[in-house]
Protein backbone atom coordinates (compact mmCIF):
# COMPACT_ATOMS: atom_id res chain seq x y z
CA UNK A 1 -85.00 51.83 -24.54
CA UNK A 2 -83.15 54.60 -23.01
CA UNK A 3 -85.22 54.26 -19.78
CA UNK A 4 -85.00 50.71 -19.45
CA UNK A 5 -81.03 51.01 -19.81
CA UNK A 6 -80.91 53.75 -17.22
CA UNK A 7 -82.89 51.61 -14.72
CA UNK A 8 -80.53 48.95 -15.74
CA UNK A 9 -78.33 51.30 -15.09
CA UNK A 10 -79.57 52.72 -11.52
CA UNK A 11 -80.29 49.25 -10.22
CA UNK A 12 -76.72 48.07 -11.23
CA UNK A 13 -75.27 51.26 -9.64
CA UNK A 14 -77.06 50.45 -6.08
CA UNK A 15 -76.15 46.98 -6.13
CA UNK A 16 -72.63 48.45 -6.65
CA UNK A 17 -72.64 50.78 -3.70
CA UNK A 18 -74.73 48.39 -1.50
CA UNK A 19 -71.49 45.53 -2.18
CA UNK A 20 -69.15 48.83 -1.59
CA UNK A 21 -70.83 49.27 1.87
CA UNK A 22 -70.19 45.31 2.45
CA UNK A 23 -67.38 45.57 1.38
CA UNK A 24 -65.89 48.49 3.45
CA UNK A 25 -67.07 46.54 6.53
CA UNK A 26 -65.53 43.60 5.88
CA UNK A 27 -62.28 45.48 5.40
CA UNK A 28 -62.75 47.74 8.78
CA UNK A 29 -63.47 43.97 10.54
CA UNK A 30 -60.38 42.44 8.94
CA UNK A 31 -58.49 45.79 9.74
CA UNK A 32 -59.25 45.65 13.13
CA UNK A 33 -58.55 41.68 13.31
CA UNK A 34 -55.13 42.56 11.95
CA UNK A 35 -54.78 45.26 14.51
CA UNK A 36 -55.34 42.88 17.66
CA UNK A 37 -53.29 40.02 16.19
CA UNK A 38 -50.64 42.54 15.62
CA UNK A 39 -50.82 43.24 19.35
CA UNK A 40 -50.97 39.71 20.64
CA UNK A 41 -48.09 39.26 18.48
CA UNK A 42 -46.54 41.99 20.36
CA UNK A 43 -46.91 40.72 23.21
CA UNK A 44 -45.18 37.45 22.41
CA UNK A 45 -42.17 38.74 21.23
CA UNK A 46 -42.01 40.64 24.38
CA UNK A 47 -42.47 37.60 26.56
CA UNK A 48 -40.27 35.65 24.59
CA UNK A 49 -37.57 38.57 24.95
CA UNK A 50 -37.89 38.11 28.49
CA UNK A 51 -37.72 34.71 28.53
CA UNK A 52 -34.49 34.52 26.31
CA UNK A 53 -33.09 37.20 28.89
CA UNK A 54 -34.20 34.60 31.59
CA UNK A 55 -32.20 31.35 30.23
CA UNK A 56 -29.37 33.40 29.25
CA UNK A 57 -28.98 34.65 32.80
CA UNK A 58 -29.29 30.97 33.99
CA UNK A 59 -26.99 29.93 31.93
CA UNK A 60 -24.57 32.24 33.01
CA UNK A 61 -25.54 31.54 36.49
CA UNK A 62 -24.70 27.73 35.50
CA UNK A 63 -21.59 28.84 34.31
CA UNK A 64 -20.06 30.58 37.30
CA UNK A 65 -21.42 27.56 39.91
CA UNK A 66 -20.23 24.76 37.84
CA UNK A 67 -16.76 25.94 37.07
CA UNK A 68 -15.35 23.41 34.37
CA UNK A 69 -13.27 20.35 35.72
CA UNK A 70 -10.21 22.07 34.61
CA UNK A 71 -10.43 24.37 36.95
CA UNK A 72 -11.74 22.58 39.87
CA UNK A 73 -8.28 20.07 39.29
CA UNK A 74 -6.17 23.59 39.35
CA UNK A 75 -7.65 25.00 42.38
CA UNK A 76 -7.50 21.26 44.31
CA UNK A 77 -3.70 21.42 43.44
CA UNK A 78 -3.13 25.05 44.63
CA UNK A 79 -5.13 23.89 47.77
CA UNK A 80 -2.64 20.98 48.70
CA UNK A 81 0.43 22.93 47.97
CA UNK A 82 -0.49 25.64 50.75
CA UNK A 83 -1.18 22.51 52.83
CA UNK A 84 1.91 21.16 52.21
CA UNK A 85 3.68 24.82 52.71
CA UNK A 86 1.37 24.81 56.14
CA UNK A 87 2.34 21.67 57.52
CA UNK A 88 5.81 22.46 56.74
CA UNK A 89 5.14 25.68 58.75
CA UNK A 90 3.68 23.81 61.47
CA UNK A 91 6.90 21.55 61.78
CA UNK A 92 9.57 24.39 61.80
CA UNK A 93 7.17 25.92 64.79
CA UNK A 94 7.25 23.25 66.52
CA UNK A 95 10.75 22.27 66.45
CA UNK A 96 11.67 25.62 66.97
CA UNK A 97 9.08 25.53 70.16
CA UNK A 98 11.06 22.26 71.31
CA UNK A 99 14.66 24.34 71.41
């Protein structure tokens, strides 16, 4: 009885370390798929870094070119007053010339 349990015994024992050695593979596999998703992942958040660094620079870009209407109207009416201050310029010159 004591021989048949201790074969029992052995053979549950190898089946045991035979599923540990499965086991421990499957793990190292999954580790190592974890590992190179972990880099791709990596990777992405780098690219998408850059690419947030991107738009926010053409944004900014955007910003300075298309100045808002407000101060389009403000320069336009600085613009027209040194004109108007020219051609008034122009006229005392020209009178003055004419004396």
């Amino acid at each position: 009885v004591v021989s048949t349990q201790s074969t029992g015994l052995e053979d549950d024992l190898y089946k045991a370390d035979s599923n540990s050695d499965t086991y421990e593979a499957k793990v190292k596999e999954l580790e190592s798929e974890v590992t190179s998703i972990n880099n791709i992942l990596k990777k992405m958040e780098a690219a998408e870094g850059l690419k947030t660094e991107r738009e926010e620079k053409r944004e900014e870009n955007i910003r300075v070119l298309d100045p808002p209407p407000r101060a389009l109207s403000l320069r336009a009416e600085n613009a027209e007053r040194q004109s108007q201050v020219l051609e008034e310029n122009i006229l005392k010159l020209e009178t003055d010339l004419e004396k």
